[in-house]
Protein backbone atom coordinates (compact mmCIF):
# COMPACT_ATOMS: atom_id res chain seq x y z
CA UNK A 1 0.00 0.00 0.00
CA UNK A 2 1.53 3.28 -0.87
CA UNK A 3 1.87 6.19 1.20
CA UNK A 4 -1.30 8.38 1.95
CA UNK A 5 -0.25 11.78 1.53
CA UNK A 6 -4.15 13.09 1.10
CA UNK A 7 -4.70 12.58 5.20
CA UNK A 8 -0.44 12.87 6.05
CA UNK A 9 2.38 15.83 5.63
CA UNK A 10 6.11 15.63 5.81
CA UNK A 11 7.31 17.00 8.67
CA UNK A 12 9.89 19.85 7.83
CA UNK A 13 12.96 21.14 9.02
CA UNK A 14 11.58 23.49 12.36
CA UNK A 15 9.46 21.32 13.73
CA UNK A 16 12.10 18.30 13.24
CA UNK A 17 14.53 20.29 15.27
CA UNK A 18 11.91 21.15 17.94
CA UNK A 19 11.38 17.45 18.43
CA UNK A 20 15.03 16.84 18.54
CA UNK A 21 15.22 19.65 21.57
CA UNK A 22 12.89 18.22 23.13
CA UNK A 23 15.02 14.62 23.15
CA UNK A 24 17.82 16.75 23.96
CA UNK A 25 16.48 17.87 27.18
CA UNK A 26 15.60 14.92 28.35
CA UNK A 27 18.39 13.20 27.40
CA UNK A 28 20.18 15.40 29.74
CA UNK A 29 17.74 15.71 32.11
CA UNK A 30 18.65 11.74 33.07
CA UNK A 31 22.69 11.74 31.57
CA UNK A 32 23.96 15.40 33.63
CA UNK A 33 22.55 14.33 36.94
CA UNK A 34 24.46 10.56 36.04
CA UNK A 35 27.39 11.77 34.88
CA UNK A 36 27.83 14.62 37.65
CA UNK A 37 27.49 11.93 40.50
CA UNK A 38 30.01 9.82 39.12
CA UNK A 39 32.89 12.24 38.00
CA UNK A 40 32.53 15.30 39.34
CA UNK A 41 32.00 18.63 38.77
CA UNK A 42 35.49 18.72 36.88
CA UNK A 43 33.45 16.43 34.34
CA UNK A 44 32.24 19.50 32.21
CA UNK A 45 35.08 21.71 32.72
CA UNK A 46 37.37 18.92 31.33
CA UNK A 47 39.18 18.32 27.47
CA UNK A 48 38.90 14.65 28.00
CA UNK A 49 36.97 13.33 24.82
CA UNK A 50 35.96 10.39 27.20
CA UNK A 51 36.22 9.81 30.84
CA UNK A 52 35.62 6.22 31.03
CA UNK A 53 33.04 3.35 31.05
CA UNK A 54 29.67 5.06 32.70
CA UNK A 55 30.28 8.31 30.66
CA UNK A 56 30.41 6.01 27.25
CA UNK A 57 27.09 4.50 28.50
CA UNK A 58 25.59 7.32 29.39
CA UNK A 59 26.56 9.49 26.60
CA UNK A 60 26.60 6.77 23.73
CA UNK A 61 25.04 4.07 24.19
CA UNK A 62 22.24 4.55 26.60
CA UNK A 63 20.58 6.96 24.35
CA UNK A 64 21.27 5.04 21.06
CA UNK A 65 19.17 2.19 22.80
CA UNK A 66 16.64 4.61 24.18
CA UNK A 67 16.18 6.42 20.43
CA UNK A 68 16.00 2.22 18.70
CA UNK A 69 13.29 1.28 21.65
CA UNK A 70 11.12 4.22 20.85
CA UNK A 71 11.47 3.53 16.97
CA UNK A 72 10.60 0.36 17.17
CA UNK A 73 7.74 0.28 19.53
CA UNK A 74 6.62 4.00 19.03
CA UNK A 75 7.80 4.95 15.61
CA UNK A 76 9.30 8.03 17.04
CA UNK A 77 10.96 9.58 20.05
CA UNK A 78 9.37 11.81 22.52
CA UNK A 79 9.89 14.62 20.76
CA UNK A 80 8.36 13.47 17.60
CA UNK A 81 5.36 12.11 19.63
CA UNK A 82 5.47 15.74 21.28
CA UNK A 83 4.43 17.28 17.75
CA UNK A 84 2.37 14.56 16.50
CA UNK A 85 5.00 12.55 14.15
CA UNK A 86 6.28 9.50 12.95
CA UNK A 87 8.56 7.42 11.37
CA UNK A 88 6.95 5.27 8.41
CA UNK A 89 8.26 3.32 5.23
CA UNK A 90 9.25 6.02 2.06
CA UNK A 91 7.16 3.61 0.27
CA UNK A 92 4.36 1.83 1.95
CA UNK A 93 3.66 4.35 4.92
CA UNK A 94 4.16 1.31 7.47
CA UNK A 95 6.10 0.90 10.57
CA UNK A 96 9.56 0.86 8.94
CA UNK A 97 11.34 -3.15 9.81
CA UNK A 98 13.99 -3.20 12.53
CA UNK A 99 16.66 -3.18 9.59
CA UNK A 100 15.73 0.23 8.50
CA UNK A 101 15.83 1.83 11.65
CA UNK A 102 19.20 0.59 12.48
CA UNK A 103 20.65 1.85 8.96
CA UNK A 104 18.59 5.48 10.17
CA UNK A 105 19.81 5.84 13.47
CA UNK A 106 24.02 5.25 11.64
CA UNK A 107 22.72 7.29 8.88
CA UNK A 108 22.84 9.97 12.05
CA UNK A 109 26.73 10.40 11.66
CA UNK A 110 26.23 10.37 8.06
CA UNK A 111 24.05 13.80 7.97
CA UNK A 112 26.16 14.74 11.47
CA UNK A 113 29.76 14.87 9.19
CA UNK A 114 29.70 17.38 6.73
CA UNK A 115 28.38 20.53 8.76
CA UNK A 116 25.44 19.31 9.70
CA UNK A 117 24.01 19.58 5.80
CA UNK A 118 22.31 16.08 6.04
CA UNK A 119 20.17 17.59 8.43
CA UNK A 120 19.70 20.55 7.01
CA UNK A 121 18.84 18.82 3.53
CA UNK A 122 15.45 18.34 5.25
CA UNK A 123 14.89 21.70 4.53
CA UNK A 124 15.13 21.62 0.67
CA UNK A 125 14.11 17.87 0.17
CA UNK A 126 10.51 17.91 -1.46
CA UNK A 127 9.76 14.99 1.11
CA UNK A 128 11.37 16.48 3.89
CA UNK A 129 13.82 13.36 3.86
CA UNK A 130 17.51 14.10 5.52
CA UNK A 131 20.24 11.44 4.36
CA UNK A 132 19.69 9.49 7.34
CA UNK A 133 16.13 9.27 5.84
CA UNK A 134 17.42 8.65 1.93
CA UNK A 135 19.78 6.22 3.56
CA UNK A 136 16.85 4.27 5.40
CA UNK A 137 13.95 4.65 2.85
CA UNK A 138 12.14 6.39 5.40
CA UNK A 139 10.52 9.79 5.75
CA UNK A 140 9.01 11.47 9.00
CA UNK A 141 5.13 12.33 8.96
CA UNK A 142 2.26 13.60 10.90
CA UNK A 143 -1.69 13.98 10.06
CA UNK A 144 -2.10 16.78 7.59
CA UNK A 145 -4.10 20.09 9.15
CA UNK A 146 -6.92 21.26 8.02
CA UNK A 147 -7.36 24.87 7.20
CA UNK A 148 -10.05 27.11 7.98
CA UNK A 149 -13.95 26.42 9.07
């Protein structure tokens, strides 16, 4: 079944980066507090790239889990739920397999490398797809609004 783009919209650049402050927040609502207890105050006043094993699961893998549970059971993260959207199949508008999440979330880096411009390809992209997106076959939607009475 294609995608039904009569009753959904692609969610655009803004409202993809509220979403993403929204995970941001939260992220380090749980990770400061964490991180703080176990190294210090020196922690954020610090060059070290890494300070050991709970600051790599804290900052890395932690919320890479976090992001893949809410994907995969939710189709989005708590931002994205916070402004209505979803994940869904380029194609068929379904919950996107396990597979394409995983290439999505790496596909992260991908847009992260170059200055930020996969991210900011969501902007120009007809479908509102970043590369992590092109890369996954995905694209992020939410019901379309209705104007006027």
């Amino acid at each position: 079944m294609p995608l039904d783009t009569s009753e959904l919209e692609y969610v655009g650049f803004w409202p993809r980066v509220g979403a993403s402050l929204i995970d941001t927040v939260l992220v380090a609502m749980i990770a400061w507090p964490v991180l703080t207890a176990v190294y210090g105050r020196e922690y954020w006043t610090s060059d070290a790239l890494l300070h050991g094993p709970v600051d790599f699961l804290v900052s890395w893998v932690l919320p890479a889990v976090a992001v893949m549970v809410f994907w995969v059971y939710r189709q989005a993260t708590p931002g994205k739920m916070a402004i209505g959207a979803r994940i869904v199949d380029a194609g068929s508008g379904a919950a996107p397999t396990g597979r394409r999440l995983f290439v999505r979330y790496l596909g992260y880096y991908v847009s992260t490398l170059p200055l930020l411009l996969g991210f900011l390809w969501v902007a120009f992209d007809p479908r509102k797809q970043g590369w992590h997106d092109k890369m996954a076959g995905t694209v992020v939607v939410r019901p379309r609004r209705r104007g006027g009475p």
